[in-house]
C-alpha atoms as a PDB file:
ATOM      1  CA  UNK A   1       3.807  10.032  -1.178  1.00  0.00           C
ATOM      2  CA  UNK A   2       0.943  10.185   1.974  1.00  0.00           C
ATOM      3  CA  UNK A   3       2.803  11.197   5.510  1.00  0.00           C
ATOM      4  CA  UNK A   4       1.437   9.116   7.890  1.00  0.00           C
ATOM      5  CA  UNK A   5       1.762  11.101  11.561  1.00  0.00           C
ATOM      6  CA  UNK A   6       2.578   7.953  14.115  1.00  0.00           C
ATOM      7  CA  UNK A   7      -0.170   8.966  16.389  1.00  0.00           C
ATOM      8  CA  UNK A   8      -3.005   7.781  13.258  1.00  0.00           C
ATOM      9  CA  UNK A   9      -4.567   4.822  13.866  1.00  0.00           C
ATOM     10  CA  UNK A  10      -4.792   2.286  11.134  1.00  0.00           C
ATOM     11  CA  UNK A  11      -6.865  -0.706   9.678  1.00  0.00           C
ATOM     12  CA  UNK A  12      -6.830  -3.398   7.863  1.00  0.00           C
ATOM     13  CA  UNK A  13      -9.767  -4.672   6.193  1.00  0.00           C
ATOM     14  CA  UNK A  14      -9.857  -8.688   5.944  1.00  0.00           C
ATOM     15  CA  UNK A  15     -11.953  -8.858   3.232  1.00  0.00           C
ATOM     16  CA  UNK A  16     -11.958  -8.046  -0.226  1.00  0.00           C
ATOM     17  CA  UNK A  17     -13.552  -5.104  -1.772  1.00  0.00           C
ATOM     18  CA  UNK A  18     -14.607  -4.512  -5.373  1.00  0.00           C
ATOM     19  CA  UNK A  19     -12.369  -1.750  -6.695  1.00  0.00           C
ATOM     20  CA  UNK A  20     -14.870   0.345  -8.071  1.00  0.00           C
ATOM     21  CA  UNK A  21     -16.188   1.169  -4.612  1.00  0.00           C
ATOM     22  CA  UNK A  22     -15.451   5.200  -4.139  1.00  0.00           C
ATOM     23  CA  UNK A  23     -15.747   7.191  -1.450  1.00  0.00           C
ATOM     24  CA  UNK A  24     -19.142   6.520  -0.725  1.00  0.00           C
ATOM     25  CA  UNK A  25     -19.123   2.501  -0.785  1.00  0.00           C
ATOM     26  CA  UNK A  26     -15.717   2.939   1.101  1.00  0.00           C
ATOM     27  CA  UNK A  27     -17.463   4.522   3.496  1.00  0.00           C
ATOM     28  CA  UNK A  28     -20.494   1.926   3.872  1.00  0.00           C
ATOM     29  CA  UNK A  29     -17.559  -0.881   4.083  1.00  0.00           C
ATOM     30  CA  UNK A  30     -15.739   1.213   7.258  1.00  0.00           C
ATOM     31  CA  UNK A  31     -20.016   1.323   8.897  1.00  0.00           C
ATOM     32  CA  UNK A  32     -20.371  -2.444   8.250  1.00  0.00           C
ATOM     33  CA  UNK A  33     -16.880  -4.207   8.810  1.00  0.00           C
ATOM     34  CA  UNK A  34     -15.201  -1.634  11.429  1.00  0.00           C
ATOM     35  CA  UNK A  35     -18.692  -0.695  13.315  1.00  0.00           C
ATOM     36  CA  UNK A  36     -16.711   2.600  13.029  1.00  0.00           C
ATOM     37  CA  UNK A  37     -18.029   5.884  11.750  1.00  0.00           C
ATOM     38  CA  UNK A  38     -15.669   6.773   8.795  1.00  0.00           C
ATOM     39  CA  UNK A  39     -15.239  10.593   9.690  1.00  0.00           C
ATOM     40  CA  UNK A  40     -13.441   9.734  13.086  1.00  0.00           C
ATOM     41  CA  UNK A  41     -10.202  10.902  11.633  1.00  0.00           C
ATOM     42  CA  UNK A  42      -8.630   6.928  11.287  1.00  0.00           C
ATOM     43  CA  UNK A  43      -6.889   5.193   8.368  1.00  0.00           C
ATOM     44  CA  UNK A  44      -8.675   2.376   6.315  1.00  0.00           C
ATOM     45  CA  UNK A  45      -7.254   0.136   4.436  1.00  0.00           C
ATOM     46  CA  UNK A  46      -8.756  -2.093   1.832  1.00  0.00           C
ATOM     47  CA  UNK A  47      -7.650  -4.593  -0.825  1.00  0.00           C
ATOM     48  CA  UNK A  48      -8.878  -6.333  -4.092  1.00  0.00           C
ATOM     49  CA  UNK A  49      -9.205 -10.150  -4.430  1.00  0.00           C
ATOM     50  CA  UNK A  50      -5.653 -10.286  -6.299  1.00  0.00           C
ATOM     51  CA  UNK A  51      -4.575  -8.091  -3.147  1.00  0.00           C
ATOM     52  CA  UNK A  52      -2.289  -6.198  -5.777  1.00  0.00           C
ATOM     53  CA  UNK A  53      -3.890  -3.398  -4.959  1.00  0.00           C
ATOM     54  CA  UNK A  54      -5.342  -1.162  -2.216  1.00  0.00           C
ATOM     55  CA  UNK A  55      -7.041   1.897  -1.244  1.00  0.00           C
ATOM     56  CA  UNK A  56      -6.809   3.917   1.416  1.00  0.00           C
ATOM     57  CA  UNK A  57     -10.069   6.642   2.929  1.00  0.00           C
ATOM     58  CA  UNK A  58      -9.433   8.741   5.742  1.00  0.00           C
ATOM     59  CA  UNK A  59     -11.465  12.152   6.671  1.00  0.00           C
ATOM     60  CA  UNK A  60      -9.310  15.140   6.624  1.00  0.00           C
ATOM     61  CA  UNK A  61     -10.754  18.629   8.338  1.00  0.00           C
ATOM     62  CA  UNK A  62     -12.198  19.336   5.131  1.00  0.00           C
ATOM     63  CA  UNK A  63     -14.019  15.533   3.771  1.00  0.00           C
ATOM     64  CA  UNK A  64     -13.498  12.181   2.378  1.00  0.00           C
ATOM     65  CA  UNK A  65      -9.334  11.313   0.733  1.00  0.00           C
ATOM     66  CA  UNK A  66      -8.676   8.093  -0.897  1.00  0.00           C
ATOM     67  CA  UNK A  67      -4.981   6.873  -1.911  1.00  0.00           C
ATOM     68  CA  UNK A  68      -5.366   4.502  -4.545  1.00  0.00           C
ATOM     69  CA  UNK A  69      -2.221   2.296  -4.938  1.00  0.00           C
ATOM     70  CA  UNK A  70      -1.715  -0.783  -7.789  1.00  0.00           C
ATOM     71  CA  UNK A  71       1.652  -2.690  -7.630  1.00  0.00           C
ATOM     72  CA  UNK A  72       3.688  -3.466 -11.394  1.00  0.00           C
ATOM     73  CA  UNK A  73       4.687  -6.847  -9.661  1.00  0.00           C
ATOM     74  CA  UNK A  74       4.149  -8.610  -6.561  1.00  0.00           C
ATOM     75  CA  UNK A  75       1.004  -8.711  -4.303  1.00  0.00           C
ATOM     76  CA  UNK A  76       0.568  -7.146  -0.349  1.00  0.00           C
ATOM     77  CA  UNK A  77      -0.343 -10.704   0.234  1.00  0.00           C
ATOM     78  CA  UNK A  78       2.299 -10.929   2.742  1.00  0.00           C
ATOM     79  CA  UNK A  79       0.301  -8.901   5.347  1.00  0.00           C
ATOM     80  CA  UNK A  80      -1.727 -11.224   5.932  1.00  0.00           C
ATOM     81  CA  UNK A  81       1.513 -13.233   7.451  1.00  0.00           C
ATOM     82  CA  UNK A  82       2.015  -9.848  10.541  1.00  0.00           C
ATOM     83  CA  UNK A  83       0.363 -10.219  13.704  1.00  0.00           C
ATOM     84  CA  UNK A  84      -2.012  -7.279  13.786  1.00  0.00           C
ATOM     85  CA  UNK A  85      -4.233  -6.202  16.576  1.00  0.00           C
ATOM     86  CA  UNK A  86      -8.306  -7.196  16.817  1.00  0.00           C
ATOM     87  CA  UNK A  87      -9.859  -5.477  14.341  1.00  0.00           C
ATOM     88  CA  UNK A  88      -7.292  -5.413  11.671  1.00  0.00           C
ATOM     89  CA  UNK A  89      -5.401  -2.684  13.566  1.00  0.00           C
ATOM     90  CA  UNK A  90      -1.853  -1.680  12.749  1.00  0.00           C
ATOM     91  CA  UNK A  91       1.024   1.084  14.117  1.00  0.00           C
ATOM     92  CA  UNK A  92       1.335   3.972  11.888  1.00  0.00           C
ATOM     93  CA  UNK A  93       4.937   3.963  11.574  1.00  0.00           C
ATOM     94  CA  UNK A  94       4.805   0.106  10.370  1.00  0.00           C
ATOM     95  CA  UNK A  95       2.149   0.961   7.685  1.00  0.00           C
ATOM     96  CA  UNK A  96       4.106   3.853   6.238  1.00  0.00           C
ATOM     97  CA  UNK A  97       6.420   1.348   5.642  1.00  0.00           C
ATOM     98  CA  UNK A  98       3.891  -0.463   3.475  1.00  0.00           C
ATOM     99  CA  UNK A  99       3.353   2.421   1.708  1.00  0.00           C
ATOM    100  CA  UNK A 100       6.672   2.923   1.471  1.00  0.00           C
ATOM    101  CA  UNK A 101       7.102  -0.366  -0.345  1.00  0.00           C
ATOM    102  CA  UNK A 102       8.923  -1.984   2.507  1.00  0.00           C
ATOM    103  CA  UNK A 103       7.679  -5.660   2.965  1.00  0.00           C
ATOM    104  CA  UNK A 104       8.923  -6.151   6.473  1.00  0.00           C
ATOM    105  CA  UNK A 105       8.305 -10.111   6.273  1.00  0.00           C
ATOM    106  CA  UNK A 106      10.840 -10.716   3.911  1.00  0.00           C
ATOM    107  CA  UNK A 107      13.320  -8.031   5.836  1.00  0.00           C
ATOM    108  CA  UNK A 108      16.388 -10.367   6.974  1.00  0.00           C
ATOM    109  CA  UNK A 109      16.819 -10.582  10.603  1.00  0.00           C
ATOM    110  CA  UNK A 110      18.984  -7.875  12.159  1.00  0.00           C
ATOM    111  CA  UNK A 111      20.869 -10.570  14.334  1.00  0.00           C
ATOM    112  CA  UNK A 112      23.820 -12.101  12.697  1.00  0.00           C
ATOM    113  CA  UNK A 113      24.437 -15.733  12.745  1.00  0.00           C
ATOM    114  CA  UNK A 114      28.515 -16.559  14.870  1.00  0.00           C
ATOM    115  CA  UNK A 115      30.140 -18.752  12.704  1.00  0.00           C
ATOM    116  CA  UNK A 116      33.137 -20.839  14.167  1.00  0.00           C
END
């Protein structure tokens, strides 16, 4: 499990990557779709066509991490349904959630329906 500390900021790309990208291509795809340089300490997020899977490169004090995750079942297709920021940008505390394996679009609402 990756602890994601709320202050992190975190994004999305919108386009697909080819899976075999490592660290190095990763970083290329934050340069060219962000404009962002990839050691400023943010999360990025990127997904294959299928989007049933995704990987994750962040810089840590020390170099490059990447979280790899593949789903059994089921596709993160659904994020594409949240309003994020410009940019692809998300809140911290939401994304743990999809790392979590939370899909908040299908969460029922917490208001209750008054019968009579």
């Amino acid at each position: 499990m990756i602890n994601i500390h709320p202050s992190t900021r975190v994004f999305l790309c919108s386009l697909p990557i080819d899976m075999r990208l490592s660290f190095d291509g990763l970083a290329g795809m934050v340069k060219s779709h962000f404009s962002m340089n990839p050691t400023c300490g943010h999360l990025f997020v990127f997904f294959s066509r299928r989007r049933d899977r995704m990987k994750l490169l962040f810089w840590d004090s020390e170099g490059f991490v990447m979280y790899y995750k593949r789903l059994e079942r089921g596709t993160f297709a659904w994020l594409d349904e949240l309003d994020l920021r410009d940019g692809g940008e998300m809140e911290a505390t939401d994304f743990a959630m999809v790392i979590a394996g939370v899909n908040s679009v299908n969460m029922p609402s917490k208001r209750r329906e008054v019968r009579h």
